[in-house]
Each structure stands twice: as C-alpha cells, then as structure tokens.
C-alpha atoms as a PDB file:
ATOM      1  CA  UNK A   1     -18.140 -22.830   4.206  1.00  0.00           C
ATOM      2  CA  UNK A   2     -17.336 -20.633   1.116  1.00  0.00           C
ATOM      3  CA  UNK A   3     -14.696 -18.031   0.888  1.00  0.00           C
ATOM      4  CA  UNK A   4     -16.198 -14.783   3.016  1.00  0.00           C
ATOM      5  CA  UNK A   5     -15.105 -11.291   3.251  1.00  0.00           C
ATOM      6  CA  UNK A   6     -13.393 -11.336   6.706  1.00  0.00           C
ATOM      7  CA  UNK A   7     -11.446  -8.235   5.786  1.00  0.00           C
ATOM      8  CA  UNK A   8     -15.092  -6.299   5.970  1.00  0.00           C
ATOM      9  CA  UNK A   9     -15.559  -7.566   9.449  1.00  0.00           C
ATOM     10  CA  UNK A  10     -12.366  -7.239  11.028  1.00  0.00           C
ATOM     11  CA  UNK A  11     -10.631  -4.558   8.657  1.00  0.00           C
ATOM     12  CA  UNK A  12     -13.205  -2.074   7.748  1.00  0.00           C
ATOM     13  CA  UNK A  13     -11.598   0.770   9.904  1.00  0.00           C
ATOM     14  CA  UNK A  14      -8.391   0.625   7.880  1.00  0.00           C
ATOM     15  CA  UNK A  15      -7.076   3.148   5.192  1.00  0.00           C
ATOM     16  CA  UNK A  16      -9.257   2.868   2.304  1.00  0.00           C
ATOM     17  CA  UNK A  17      -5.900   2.042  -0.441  1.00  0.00           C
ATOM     18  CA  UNK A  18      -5.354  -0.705   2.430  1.00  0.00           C
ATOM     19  CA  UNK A  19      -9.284  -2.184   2.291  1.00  0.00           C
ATOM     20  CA  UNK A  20      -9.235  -2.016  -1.136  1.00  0.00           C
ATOM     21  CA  UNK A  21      -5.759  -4.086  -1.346  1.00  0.00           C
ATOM     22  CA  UNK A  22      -7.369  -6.995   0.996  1.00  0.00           C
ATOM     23  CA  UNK A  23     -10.342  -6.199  -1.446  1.00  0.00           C
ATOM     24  CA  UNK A  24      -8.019  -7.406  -3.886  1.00  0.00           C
ATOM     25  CA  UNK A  25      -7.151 -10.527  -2.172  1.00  0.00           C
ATOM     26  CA  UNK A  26     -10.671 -11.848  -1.804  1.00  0.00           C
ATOM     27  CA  UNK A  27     -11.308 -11.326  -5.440  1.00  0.00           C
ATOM     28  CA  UNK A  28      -8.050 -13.545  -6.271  1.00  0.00           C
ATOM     29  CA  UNK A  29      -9.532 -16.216  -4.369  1.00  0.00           C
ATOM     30  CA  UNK A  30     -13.000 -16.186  -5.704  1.00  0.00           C
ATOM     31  CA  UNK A  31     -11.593 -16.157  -9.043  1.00  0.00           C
ATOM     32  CA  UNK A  32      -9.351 -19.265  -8.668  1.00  0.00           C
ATOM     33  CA  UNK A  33     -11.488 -21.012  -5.995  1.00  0.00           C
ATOM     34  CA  UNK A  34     -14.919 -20.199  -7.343  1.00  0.00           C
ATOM     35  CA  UNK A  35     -17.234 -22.057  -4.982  1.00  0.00           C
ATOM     36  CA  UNK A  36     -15.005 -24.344  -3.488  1.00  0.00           C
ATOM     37  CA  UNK A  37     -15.375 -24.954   0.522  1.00  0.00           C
ATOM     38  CA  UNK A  38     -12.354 -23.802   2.423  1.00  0.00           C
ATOM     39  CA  UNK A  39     -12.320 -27.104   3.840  1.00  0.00           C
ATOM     40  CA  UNK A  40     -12.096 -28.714   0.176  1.00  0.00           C
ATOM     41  CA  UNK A  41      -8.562 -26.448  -0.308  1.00  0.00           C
ATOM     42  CA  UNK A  42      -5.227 -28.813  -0.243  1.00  0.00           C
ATOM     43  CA  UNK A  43      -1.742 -27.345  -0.442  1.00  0.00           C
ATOM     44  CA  UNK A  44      -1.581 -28.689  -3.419  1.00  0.00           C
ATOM     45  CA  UNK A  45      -4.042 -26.693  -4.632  1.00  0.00           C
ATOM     46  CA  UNK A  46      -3.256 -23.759  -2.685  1.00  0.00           C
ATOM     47  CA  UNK A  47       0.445 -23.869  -4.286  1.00  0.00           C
ATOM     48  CA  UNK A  48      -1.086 -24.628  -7.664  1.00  0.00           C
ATOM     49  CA  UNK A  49      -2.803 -21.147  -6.918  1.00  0.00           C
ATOM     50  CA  UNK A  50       0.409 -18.769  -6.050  1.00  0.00           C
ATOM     51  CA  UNK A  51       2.002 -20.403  -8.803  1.00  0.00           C
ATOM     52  CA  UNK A  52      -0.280 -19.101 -11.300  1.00  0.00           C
ATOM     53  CA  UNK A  53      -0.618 -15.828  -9.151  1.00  0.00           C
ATOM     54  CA  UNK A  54       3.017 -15.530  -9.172  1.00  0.00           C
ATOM     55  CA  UNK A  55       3.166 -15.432 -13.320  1.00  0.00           C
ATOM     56  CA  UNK A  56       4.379 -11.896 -14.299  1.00  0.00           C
ATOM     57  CA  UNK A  57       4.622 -10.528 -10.450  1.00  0.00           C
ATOM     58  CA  UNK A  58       7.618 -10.311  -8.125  1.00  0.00           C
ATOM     59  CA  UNK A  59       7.468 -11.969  -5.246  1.00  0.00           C
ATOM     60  CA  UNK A  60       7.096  -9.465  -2.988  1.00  0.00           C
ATOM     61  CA  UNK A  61       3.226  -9.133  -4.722  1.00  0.00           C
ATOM     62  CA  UNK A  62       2.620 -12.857  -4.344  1.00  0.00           C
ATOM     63  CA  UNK A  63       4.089 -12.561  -0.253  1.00  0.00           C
ATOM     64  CA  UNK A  64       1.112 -10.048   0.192  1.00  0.00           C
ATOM     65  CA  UNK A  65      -1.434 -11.913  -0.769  1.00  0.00           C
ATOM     66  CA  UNK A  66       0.018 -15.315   0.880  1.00  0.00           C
ATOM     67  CA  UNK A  67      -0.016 -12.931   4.206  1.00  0.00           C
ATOM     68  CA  UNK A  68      -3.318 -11.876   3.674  1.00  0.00           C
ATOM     69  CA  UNK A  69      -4.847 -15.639   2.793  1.00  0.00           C
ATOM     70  CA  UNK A  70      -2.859 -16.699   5.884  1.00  0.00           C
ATOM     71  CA  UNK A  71      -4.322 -14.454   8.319  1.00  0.00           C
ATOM     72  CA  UNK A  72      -7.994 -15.776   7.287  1.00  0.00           C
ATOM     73  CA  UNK A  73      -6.372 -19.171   7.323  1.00  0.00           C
ATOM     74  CA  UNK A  74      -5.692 -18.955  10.935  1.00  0.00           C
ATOM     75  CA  UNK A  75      -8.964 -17.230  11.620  1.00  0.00           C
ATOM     76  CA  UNK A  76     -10.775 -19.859  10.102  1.00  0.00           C
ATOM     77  CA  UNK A  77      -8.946 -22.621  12.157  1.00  0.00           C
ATOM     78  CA  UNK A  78      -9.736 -20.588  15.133  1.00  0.00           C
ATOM     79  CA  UNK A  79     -12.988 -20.182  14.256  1.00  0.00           C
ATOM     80  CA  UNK A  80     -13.148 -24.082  14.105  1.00  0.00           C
ATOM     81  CA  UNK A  81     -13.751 -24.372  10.401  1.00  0.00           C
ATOM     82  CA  UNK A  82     -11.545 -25.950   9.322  1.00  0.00           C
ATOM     83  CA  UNK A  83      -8.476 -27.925  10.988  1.00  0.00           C
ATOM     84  CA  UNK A  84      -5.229 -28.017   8.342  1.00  0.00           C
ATOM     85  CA  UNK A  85      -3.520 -24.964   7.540  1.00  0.00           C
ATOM     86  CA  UNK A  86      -2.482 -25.396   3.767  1.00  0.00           C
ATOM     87  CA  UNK A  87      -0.617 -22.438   3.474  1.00  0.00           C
ATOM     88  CA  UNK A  88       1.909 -23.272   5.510  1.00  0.00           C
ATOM     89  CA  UNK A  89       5.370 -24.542   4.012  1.00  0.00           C
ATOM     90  CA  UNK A  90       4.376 -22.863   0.311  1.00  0.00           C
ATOM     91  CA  UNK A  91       6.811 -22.235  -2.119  1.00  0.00           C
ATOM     92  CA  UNK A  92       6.353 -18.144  -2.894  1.00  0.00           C
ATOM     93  CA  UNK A  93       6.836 -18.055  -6.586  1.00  0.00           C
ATOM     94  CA  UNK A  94       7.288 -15.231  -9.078  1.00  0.00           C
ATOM     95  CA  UNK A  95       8.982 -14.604 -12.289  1.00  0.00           C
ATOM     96  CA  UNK A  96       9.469 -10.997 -12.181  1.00  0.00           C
ATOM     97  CA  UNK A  97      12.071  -9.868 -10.738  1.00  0.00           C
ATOM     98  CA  UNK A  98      11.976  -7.280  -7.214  1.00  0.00           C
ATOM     99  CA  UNK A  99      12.518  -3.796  -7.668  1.00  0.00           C
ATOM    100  CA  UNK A 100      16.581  -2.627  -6.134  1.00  0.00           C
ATOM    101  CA  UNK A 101      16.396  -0.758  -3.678  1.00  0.00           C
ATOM    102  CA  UNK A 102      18.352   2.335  -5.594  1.00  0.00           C
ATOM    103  CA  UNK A 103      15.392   1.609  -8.189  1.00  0.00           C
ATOM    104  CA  UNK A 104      12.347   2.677  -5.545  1.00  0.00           C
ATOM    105  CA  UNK A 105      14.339   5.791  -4.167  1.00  0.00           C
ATOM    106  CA  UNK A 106      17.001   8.460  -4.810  1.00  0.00           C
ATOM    107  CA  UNK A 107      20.142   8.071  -3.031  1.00  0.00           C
ATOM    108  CA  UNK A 108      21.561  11.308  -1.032  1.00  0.00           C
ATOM    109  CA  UNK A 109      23.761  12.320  -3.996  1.00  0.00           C
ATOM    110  CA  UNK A 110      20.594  12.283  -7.014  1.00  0.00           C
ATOM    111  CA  UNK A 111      18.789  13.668  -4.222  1.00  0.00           C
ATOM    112  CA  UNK A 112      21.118  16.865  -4.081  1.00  0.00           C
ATOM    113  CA  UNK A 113      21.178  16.903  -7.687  1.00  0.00           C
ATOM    114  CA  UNK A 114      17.522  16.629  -8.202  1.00  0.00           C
ATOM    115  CA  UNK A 115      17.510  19.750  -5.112  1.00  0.00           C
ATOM    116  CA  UNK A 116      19.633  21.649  -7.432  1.00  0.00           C
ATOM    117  CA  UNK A 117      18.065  21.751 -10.586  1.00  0.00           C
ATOM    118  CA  UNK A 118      14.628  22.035  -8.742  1.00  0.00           C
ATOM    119  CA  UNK A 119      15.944  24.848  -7.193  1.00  0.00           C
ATOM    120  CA  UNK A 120      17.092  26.328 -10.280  1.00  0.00           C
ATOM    121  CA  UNK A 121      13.962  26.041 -12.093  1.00  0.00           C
ATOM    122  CA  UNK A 122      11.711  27.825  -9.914  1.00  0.00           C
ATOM    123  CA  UNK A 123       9.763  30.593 -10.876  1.00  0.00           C
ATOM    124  CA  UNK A 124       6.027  31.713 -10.134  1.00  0.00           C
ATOM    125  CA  UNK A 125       4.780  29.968 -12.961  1.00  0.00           C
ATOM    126  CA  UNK A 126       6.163  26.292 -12.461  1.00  0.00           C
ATOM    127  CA  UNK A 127       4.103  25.097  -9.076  1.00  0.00           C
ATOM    128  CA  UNK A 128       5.037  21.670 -10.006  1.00  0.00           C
ATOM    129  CA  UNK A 129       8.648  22.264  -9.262  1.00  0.00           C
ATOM    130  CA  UNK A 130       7.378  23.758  -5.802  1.00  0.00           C
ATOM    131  CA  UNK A 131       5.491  20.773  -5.112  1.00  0.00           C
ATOM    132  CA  UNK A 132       8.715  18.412  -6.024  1.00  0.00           C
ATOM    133  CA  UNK A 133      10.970  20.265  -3.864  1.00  0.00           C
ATOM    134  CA  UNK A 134       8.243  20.425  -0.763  1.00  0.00           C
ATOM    135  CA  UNK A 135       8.459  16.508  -1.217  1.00  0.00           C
ATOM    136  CA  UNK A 136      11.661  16.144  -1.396  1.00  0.00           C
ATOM    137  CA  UNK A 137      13.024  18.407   1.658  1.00  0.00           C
ATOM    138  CA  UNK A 138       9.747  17.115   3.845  1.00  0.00           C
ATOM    139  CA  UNK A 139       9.401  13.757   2.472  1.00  0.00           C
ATOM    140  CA  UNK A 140       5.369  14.019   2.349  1.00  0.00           C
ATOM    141  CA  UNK A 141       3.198  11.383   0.342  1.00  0.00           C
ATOM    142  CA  UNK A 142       2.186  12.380  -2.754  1.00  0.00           C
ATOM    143  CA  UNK A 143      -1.773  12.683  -1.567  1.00  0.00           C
ATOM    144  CA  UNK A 144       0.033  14.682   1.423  1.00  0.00           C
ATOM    145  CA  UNK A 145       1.265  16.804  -0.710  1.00  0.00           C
ATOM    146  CA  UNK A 146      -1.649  17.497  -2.697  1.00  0.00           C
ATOM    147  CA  UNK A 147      -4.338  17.633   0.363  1.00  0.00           C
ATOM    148  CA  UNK A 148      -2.024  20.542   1.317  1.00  0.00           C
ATOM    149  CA  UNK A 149      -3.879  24.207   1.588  1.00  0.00           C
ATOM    150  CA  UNK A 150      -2.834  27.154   2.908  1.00  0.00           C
ATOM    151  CA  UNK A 151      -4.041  26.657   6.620  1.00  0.00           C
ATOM    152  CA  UNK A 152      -1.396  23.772   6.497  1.00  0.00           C
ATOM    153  CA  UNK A 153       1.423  26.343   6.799  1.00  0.00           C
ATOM    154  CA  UNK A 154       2.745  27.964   9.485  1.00  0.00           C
ATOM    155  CA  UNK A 155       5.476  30.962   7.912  1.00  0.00           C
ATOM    156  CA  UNK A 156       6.100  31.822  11.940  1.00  0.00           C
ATOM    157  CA  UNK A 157       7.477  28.872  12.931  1.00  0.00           C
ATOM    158  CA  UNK A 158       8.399  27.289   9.380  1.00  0.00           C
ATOM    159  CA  UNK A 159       5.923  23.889   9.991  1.00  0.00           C
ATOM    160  CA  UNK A 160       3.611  22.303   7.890  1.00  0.00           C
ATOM    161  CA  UNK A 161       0.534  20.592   9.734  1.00  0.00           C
ATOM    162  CA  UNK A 162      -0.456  17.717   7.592  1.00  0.00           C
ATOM    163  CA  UNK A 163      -3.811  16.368   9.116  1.00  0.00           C
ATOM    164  CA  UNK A 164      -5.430  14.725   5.630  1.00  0.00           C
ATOM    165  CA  UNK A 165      -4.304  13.897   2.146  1.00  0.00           C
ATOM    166  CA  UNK A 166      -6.350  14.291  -1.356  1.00  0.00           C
ATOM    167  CA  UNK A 167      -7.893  11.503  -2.972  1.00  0.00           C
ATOM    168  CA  UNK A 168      -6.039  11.106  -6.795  1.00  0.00           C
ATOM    169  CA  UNK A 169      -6.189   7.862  -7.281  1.00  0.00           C
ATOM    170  CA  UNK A 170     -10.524   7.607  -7.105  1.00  0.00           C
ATOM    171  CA  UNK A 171     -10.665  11.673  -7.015  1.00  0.00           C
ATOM    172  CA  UNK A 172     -13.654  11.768  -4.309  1.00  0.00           C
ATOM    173  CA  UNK A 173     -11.353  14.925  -3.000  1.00  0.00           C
ATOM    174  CA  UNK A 174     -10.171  15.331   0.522  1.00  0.00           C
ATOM    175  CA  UNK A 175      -9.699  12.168   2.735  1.00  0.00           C
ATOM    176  CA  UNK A 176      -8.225  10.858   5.909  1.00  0.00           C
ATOM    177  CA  UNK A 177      -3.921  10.187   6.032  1.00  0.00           C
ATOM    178  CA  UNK A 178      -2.973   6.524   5.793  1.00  0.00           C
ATOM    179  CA  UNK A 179      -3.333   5.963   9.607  1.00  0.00           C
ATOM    180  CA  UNK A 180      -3.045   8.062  13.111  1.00  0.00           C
ATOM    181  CA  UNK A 181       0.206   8.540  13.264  1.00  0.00           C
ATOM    182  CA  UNK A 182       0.537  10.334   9.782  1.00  0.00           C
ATOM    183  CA  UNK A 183      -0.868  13.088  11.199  1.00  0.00           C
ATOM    184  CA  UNK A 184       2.018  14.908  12.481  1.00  0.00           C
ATOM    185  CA  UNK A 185       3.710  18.941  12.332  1.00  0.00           C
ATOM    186  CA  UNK A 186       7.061  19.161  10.072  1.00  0.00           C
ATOM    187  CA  UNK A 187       9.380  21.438  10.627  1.00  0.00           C
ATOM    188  CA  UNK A 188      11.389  22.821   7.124  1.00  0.00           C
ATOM    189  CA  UNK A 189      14.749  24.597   8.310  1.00  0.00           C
END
C-alpha cells in the first residue's frame, strides 16, 4: 500500500486552512517517502524523517505533523495494513526555538497601551485603527474581522453577529468561520 490521502476521506468537512494543513502533511510524506509501502516504513526511518523535518522548525511544527502521521498510523493498523506502529516512542526534534508566550500575544498592560494610542489616533480617515481596536476590545480573527459588513452590527443592543469570515489568505472572498461554534453574537460594552 502507498501513502493515500486519508485526510480527503475522513477530513474533507473541516475548515479549509485546516484541510489544507493535513494537505501539507501528505505532501511531506510523499516527498520523503516517495513510493515506499507503508509497510516498508521502520522507526528508523520514520525518525530519520522528523529529523530532517525538524531542521529550521520549532517543535511545536514537527508535533503537528507527527500527530497528523500518527492518526493515519493508527488508521492504517486498524484498517489491517499494516501491524507496527513506528511512530511511537520518536524523538520530536527541532532546532528552532518555540515562540514565548508574551511573544504570540499582548499582555493586559501593552494591551491598554496599544487601547490608548488606538484610541487617540482615530479619525474618519484611519479605518485601520477602527479595525485594530474592534479586534482588540472583541478579540475577533483577523478574517472575522474583515468578513464584517454592516448587517453584522447591531447599534441597539451594542452586538456584533459574526456568522462568516473573508478569505485573505487565497482571496476567493467570503467563506465559512473556522468551525460551528465560531459563529456566535458579541456584546461590546
């Protein structure tokens, strides 16, 4: 059996940033692998892989893609395929270092700072500003933000209804939110 696509069986539903991600995955396999069976694949040469994976990402990158491999790893021993699950016991390895925590997001005292000088820039010609501060009081994704029109706002009772998100990264326009329960009414006090 050759590496397949399960993620278009089993995963086709999901967001498309998340389909393209386990996309991703299958395409780092093919390109290492090439045609070699699944049942051919040691742990040797699975670690051998995420080793060379792991060169210039952190290891938070090379966990994803373990996770994904792993899932089809235990589908395909389900499945009866094959029998040994070689990526168990692998050494996730990475030379870059993880992002800090105070490196992926403001803490409450930049925040009020960045609130502050947002506020103090606003005018009707700098819509950008508007759009920061709407993020950063409602904490909306960016393509939130952006798939935001006017029916999305309700003055009366101060709520935005976010029920899709715009497309910027492929720029095919409006699209669905990440999953169900992103679709949701905010109140802004």
């Amino acid at each position: 059996m050759l590496w397949k696509a399960p993620h278009q069986l089993y995963k086709s539903n999901k967001h498309i940033n998340t389909y393209i991600r386990y996309s991703n995955s299958v395409e780092r396999v093919k390109e290492h692998f090439k045609d070699k069976p699944i049942q051919k694949i040691t742990r040797a040469d699975y670690q051998i892989f995420l080793n060379a994976y792991g060169k210039g990402k952190s290891r938070e990158t090379v966990r994803k893609l373990n996770t994904h491999i792993r899932a089809c790893v235990r589908d395909a021993i389900e499945e009866g395929n094959i029998t040994i699950d070689f990526t168990r016991k692998v050494e996730l390895n990475a030379s870059n270092s993880a992002k800090k925590s105070e490196d992926k997001h403001l803490n409450y005292n930049d925040s009020v700072k960045l609130y502050k000088e947002l506020f103090n820039r606003l005018s009707p010609s700098t819509s950008t500003y508007h759009l920061i501060l709407l993020g950063l009081v409602s904490g909306l994704r960016f393509g939130e933000l952006t798939g935001l029109t006017t029916d999305c706002f309700d003055f009366k009772t101060n709520q935005i209804k976010v029920y899709r998100a715009w497309d910027y990264k492929r720029g095919t326009g409006f699209g669905p939110l990440k999953n169900e329960q992103s679709e949701r009414k905010i109140s802004i006090e």
